[in-house]
N, C-alpha and C. Protein backbone atom coordinates (compact mmCIF):
# COMPACT_ATOMS: atom_id res chain seq x y z
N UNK A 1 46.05 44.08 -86.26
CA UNK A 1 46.25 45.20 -87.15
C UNK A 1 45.02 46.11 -87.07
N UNK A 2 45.04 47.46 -87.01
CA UNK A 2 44.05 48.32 -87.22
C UNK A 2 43.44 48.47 -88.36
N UNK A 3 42.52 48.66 -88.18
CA UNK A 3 41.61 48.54 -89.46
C UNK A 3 41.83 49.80 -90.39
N UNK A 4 41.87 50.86 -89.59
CA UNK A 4 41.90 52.05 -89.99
C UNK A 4 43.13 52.67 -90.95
N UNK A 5 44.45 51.96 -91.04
CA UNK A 5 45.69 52.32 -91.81
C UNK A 5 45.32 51.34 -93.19
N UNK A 6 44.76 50.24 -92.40
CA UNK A 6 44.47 48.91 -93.34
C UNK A 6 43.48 49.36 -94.57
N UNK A 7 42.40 49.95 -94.31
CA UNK A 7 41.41 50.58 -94.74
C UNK A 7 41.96 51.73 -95.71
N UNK A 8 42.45 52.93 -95.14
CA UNK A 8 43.18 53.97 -96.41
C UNK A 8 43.94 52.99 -96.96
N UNK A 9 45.27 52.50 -96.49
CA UNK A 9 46.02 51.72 -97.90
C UNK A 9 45.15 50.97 -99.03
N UNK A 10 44.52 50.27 -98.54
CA UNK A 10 43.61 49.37 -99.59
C UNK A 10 42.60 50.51 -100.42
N UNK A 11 41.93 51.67 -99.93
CA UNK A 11 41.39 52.58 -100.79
C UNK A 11 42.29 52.99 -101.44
N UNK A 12 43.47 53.56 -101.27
CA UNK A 12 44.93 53.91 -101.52
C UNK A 12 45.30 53.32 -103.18
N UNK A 13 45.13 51.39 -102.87
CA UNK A 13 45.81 50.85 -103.75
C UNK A 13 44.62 51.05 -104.59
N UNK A 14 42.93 50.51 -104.45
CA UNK A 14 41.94 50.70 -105.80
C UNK A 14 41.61 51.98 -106.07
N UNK A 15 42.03 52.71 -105.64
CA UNK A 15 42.16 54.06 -106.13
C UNK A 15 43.24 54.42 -107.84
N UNK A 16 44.23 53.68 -107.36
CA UNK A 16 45.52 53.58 -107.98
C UNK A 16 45.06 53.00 -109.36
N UNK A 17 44.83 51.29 -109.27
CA UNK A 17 44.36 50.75 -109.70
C UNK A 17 43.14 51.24 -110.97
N UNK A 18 42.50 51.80 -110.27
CA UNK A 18 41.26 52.27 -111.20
C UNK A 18 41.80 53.56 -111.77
N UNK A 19 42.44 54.20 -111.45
CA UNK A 19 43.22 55.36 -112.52
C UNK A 19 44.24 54.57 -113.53
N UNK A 20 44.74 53.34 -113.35
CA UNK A 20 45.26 52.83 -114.19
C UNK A 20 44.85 51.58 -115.12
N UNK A 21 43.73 51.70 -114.68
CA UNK A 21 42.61 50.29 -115.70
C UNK A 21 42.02 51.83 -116.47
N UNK A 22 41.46 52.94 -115.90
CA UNK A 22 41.01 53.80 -116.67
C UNK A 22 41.61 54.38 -117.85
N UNK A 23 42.78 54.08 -117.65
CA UNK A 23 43.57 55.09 -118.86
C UNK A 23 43.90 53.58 -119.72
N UNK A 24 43.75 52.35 -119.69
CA UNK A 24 44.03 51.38 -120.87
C UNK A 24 42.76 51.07 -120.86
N UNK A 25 41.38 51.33 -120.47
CA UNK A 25 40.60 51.06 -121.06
C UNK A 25 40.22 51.14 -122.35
N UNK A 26 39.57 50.30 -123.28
CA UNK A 26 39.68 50.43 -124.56
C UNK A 26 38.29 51.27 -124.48
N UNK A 27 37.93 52.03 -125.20
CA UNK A 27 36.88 53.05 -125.65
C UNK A 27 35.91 52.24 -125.75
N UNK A 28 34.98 52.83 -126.02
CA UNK A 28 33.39 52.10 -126.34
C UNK A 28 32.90 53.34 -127.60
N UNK A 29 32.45 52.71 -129.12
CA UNK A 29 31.78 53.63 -129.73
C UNK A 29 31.03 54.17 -129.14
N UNK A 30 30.51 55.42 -129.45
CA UNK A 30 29.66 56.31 -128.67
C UNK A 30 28.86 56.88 -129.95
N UNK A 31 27.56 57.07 -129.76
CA UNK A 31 26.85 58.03 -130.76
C UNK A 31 26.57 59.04 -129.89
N UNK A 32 26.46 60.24 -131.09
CA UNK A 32 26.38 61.90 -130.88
C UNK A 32 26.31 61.98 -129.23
N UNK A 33 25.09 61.25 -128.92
CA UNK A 33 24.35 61.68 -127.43
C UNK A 33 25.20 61.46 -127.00
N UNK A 34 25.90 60.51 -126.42
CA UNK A 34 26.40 60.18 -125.46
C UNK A 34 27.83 60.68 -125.74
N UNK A 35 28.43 61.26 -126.59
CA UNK A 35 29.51 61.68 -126.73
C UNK A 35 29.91 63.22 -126.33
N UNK A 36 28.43 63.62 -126.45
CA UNK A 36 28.20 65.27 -126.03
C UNK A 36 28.07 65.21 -124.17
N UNK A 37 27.51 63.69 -123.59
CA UNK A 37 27.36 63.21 -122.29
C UNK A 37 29.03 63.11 -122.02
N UNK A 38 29.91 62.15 -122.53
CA UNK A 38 30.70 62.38 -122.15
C UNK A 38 31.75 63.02 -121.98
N UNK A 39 31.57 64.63 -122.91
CA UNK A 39 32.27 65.39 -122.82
C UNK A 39 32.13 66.19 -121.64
N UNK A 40 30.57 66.30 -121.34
CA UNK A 40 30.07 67.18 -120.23
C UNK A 40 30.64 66.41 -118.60
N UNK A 41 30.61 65.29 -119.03
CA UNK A 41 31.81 64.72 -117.84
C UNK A 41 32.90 65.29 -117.53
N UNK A 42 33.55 65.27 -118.78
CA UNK A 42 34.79 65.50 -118.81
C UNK A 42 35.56 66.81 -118.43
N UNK A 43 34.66 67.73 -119.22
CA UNK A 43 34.53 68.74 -118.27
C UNK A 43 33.89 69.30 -116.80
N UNK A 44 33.25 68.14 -116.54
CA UNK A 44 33.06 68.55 -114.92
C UNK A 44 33.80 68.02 -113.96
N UNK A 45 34.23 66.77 -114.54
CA UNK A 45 35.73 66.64 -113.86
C UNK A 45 36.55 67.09 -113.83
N UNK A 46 37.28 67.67 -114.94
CA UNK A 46 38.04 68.79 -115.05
C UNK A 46 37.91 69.97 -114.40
N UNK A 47 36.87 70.47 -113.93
CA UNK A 47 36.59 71.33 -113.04
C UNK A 47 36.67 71.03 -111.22
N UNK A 48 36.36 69.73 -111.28
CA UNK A 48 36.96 69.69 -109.95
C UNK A 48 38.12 69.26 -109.61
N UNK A 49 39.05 68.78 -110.82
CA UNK A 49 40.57 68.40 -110.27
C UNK A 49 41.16 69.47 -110.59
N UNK A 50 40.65 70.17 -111.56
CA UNK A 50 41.87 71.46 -111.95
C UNK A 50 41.21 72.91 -110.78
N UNK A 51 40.41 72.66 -109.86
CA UNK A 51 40.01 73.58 -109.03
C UNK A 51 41.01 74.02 -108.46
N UNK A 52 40.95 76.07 -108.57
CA UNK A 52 41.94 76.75 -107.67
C UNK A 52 40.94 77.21 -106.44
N UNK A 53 40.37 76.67 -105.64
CA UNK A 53 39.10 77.02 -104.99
C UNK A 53 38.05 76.37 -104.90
N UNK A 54 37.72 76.19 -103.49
CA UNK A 54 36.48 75.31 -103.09
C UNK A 54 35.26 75.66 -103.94
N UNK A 55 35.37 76.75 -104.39
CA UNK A 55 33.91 76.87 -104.90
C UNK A 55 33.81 76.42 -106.39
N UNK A 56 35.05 76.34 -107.24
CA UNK A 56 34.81 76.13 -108.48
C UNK A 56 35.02 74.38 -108.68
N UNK A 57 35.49 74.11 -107.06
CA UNK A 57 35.64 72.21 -107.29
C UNK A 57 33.83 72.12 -107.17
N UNK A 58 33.55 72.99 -106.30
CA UNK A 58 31.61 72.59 -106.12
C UNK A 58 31.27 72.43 -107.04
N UNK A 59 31.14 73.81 -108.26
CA UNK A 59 30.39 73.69 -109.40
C UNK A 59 30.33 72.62 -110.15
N UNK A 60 32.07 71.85 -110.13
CA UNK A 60 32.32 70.69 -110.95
C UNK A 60 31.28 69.34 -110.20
N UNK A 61 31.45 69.68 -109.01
CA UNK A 61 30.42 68.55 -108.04
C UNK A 61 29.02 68.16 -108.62
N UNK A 62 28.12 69.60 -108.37
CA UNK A 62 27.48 69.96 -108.91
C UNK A 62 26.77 69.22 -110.07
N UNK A 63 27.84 70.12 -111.19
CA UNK A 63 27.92 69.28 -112.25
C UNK A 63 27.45 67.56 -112.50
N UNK A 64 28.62 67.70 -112.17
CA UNK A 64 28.25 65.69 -112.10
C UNK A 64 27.05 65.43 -111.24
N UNK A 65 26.24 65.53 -109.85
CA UNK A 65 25.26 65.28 -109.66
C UNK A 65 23.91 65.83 -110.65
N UNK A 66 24.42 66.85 -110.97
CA UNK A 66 23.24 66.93 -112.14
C UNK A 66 23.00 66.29 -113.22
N UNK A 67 24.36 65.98 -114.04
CA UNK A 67 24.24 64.72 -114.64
C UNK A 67 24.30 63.52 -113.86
N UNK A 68 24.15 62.95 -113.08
CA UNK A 68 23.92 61.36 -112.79
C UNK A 68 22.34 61.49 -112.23
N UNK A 69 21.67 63.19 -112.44
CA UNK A 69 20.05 62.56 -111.61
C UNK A 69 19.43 62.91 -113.63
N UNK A 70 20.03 63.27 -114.47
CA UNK A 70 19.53 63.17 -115.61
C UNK A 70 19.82 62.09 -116.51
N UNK A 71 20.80 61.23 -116.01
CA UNK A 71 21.28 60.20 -116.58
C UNK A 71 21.84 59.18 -115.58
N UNK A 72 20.65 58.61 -114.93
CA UNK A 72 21.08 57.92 -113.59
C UNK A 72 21.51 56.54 -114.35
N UNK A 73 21.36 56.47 -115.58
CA UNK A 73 21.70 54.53 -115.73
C UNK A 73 23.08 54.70 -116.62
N UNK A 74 24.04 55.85 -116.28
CA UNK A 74 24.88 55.61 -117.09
C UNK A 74 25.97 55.66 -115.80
N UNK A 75 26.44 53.82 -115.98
CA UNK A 75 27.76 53.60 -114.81
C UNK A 75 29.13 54.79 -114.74
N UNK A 76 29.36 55.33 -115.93
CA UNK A 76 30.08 56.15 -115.46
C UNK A 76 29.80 57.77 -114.93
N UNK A 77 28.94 58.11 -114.96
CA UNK A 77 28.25 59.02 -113.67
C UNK A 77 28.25 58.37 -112.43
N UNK A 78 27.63 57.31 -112.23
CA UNK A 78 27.47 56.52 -111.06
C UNK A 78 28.88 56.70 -110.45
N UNK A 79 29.61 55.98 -111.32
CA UNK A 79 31.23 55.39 -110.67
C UNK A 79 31.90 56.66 -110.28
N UNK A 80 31.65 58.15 -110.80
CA UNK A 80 32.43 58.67 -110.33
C UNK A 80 31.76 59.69 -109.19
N UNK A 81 30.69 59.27 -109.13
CA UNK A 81 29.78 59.91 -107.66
C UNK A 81 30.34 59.36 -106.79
N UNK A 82 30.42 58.05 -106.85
CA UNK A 82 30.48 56.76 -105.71
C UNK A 82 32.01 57.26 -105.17
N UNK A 83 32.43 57.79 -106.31
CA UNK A 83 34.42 57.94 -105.60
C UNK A 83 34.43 59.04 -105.02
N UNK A 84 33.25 60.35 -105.08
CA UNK A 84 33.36 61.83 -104.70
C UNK A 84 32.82 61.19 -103.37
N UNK A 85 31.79 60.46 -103.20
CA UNK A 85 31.39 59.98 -102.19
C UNK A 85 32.02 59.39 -101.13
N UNK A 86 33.28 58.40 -101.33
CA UNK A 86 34.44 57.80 -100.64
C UNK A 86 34.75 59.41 -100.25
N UNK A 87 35.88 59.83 -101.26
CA UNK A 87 35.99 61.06 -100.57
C UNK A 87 36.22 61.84 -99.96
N UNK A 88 34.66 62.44 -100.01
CA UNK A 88 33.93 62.73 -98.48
C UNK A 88 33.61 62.10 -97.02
N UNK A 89 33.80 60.93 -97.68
CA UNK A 89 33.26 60.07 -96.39
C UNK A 89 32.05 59.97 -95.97
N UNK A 90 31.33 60.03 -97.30
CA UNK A 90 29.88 59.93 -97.26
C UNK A 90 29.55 58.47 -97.70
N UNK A 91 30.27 57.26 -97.04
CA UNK A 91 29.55 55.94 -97.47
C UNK A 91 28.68 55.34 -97.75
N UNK A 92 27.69 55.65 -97.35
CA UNK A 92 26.12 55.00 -97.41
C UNK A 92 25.71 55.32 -99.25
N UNK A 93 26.10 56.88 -99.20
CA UNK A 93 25.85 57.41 -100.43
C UNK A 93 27.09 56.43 -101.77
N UNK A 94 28.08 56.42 -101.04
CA UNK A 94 29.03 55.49 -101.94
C UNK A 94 28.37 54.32 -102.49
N UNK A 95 27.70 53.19 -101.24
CA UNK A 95 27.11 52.31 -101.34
C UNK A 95 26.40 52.18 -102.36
N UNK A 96 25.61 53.65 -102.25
CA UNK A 96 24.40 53.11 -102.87
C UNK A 96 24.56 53.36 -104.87
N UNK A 97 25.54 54.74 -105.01
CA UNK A 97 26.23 54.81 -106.04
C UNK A 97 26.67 53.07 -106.49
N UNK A 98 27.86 52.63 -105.98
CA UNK A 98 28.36 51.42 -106.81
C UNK A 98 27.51 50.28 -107.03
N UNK A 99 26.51 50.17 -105.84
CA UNK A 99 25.05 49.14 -106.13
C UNK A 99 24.47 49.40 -107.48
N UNK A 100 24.35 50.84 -107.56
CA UNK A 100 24.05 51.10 -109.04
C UNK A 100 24.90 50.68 -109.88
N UNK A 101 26.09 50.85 -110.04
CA UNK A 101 26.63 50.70 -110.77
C UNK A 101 26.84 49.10 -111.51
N UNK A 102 27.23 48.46 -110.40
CA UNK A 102 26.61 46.88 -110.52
C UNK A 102 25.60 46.74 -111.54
N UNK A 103 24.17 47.05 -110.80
CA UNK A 103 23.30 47.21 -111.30
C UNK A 103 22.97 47.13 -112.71
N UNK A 104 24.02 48.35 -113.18
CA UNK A 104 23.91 48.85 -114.48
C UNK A 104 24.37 47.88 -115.45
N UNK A 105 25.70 47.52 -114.99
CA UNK A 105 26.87 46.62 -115.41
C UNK A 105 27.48 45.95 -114.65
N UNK A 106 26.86 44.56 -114.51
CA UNK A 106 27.58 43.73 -113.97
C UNK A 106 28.98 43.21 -113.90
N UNK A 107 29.38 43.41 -115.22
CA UNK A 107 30.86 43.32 -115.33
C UNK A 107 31.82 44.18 -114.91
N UNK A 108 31.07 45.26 -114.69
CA UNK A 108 32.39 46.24 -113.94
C UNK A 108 33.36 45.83 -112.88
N UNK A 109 33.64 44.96 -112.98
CA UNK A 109 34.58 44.41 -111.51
C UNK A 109 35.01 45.54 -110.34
N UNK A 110 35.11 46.58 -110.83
CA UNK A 110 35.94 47.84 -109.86
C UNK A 110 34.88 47.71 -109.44
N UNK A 111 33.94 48.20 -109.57
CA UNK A 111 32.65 48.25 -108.71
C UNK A 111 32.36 47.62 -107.52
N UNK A 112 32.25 46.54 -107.65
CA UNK A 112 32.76 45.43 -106.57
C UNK A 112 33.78 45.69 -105.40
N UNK A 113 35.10 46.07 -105.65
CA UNK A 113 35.51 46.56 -104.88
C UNK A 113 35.52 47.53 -104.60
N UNK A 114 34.79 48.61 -104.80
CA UNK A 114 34.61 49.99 -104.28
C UNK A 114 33.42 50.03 -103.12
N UNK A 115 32.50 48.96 -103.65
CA UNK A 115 31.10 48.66 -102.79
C UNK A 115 32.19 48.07 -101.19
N UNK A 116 33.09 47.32 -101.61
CA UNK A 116 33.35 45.64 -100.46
C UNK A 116 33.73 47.31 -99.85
N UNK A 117 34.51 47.92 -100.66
CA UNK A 117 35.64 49.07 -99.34
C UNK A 117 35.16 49.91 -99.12
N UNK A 118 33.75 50.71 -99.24
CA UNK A 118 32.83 51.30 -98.59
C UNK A 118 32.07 50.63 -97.56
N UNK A 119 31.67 49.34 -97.49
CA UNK A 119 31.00 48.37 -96.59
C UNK A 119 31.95 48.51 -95.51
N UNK A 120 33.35 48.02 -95.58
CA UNK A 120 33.96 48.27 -94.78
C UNK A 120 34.69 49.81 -93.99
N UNK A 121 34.41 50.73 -94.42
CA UNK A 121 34.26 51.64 -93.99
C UNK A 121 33.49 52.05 -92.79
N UNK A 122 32.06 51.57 -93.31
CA UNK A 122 31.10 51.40 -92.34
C UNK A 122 30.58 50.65 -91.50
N UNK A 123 32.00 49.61 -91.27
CA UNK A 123 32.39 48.16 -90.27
C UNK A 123 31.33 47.76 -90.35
N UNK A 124 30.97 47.16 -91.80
CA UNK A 124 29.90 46.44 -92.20
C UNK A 124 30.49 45.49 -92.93
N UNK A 125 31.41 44.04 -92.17
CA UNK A 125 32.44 43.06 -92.84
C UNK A 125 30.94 42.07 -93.02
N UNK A 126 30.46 42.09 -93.14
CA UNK A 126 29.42 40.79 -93.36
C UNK A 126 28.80 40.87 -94.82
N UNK A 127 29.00 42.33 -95.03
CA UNK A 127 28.27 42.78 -96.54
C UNK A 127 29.35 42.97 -97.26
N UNK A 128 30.51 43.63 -96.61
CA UNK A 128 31.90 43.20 -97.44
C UNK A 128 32.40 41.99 -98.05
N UNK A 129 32.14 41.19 -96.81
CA UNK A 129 32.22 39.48 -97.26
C UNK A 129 31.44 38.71 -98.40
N UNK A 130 30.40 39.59 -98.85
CA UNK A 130 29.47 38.91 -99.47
C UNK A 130 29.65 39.55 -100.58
N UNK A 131 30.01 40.73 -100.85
CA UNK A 131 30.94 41.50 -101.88
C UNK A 131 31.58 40.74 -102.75
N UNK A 132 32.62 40.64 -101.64
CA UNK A 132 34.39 40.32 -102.02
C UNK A 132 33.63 38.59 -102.77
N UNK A 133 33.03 37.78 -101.98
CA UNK A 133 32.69 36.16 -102.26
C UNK A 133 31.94 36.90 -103.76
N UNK A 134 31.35 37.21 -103.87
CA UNK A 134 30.78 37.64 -105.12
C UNK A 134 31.34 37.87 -106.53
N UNK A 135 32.29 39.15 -106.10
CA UNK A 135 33.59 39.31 -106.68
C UNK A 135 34.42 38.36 -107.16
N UNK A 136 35.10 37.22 -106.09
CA UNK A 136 36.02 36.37 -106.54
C UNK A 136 35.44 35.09 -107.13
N UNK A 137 34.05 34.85 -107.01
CA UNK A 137 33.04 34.02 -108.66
C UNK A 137 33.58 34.74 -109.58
N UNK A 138 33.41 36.18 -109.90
CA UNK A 138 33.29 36.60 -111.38
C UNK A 138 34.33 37.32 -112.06
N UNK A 139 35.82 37.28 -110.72
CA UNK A 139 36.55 37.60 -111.71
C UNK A 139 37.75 36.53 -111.66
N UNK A 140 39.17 36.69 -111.92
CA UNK A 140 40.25 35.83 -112.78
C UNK A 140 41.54 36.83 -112.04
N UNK A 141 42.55 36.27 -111.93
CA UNK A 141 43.82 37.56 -111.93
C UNK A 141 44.03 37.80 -111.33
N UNK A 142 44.29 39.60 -111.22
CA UNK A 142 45.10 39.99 -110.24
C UNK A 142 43.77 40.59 -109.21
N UNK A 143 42.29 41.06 -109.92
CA UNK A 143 41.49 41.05 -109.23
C UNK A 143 40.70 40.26 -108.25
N UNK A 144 40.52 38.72 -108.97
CA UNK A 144 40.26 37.57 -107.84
C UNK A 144 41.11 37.54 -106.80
N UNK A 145 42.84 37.45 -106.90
CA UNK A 145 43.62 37.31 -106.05
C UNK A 145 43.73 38.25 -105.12
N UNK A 146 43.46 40.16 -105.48
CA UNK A 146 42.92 41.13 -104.38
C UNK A 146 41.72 40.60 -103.40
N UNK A 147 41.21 40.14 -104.43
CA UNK A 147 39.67 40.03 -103.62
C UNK A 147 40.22 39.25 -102.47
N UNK A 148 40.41 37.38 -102.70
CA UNK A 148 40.96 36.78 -101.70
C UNK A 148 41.77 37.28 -100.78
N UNK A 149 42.50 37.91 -101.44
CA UNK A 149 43.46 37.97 -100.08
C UNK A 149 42.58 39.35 -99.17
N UNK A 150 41.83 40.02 -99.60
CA UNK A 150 41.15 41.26 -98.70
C UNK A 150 39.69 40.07 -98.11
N UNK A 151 39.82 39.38 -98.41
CA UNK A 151 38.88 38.61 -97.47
C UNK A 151 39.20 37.45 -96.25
N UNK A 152 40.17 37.23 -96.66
CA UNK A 152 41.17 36.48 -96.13
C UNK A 152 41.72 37.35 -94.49
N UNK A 153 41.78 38.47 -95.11
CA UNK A 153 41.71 39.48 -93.96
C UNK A 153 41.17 39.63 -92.73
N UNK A 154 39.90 39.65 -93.84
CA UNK A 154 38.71 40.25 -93.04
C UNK A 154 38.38 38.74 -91.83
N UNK A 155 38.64 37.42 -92.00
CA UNK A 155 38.00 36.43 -91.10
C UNK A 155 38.82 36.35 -90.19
């Protein structure tokens, strides 16, 4: 099997996935700061999905890199660099986004697989492998059972 059809579908499906863990995520209280932070998200995302034009998706770009170098320890700046980063097809930069993100919060499970499917992007299955083995310690479900079977793959 080619790696390469194998590769978009599986970005394909945690793509999917993480738009639909995102919208039942349960909230997190927020004080003032961070609520005024995550509005300014919200609107810079909004600016790059509701873009009629390359230049006003930039600003939204923009945007968000300016907040994640003023607020580099907050995973959700990180997480959604790391996905502008997929993308583009700027992996290394993905990499180094979801490492953070880890970083930040270990429990983020998506994270994990956004790192394994950027590694593999950059037919780097040895750091994928060590990902995914990582991954399927710390999670349960339908995520352990992705993990396995995308490693299962990979040998």
């Amino acid at each position: 099997m080619k790696r390469s059809p194998f590769i978009a579908i599986v970005l394909g499906l945690v793509l999917a996935l993480y738009i639909y863990t995102s919208s039942v995520r349960p909230k997190r209280p927020s004080i003032k700061k961070e609520s005024s932070l995550t509005e300014q998200i919200q609107e810079a995302l909004s600016n790059i999905q509701n873009a009629d034009n390359p230049q006003s998706q930039m600003k939204g770009i923009l945007q968000m890199r300016s907040l994640s170098e003023k607020y580099p320890e907050n995973a959700d700046l990180q997480w959604n660099m790391g996905l502008f980063s997929i993308q583009s097809g700027q992996y290394e930069k993905a990499v180094a986004r979801f490492e953070k993100v880890i970083t930040i919060d270990a429990q983020r499970l998506d994270a994990y697989m956004q790192l394994a499917m950027s590694y593999l992007a950059l037919q780097d299955t040895s750091a994928a492998t060590n990902v995914l083995s990582s991954l399927i310690d710390k999670s349960e479900g339908d995520t352990q059972r992705n993990a396995e079977a995308m490693l299962e793959k990979l040998k």
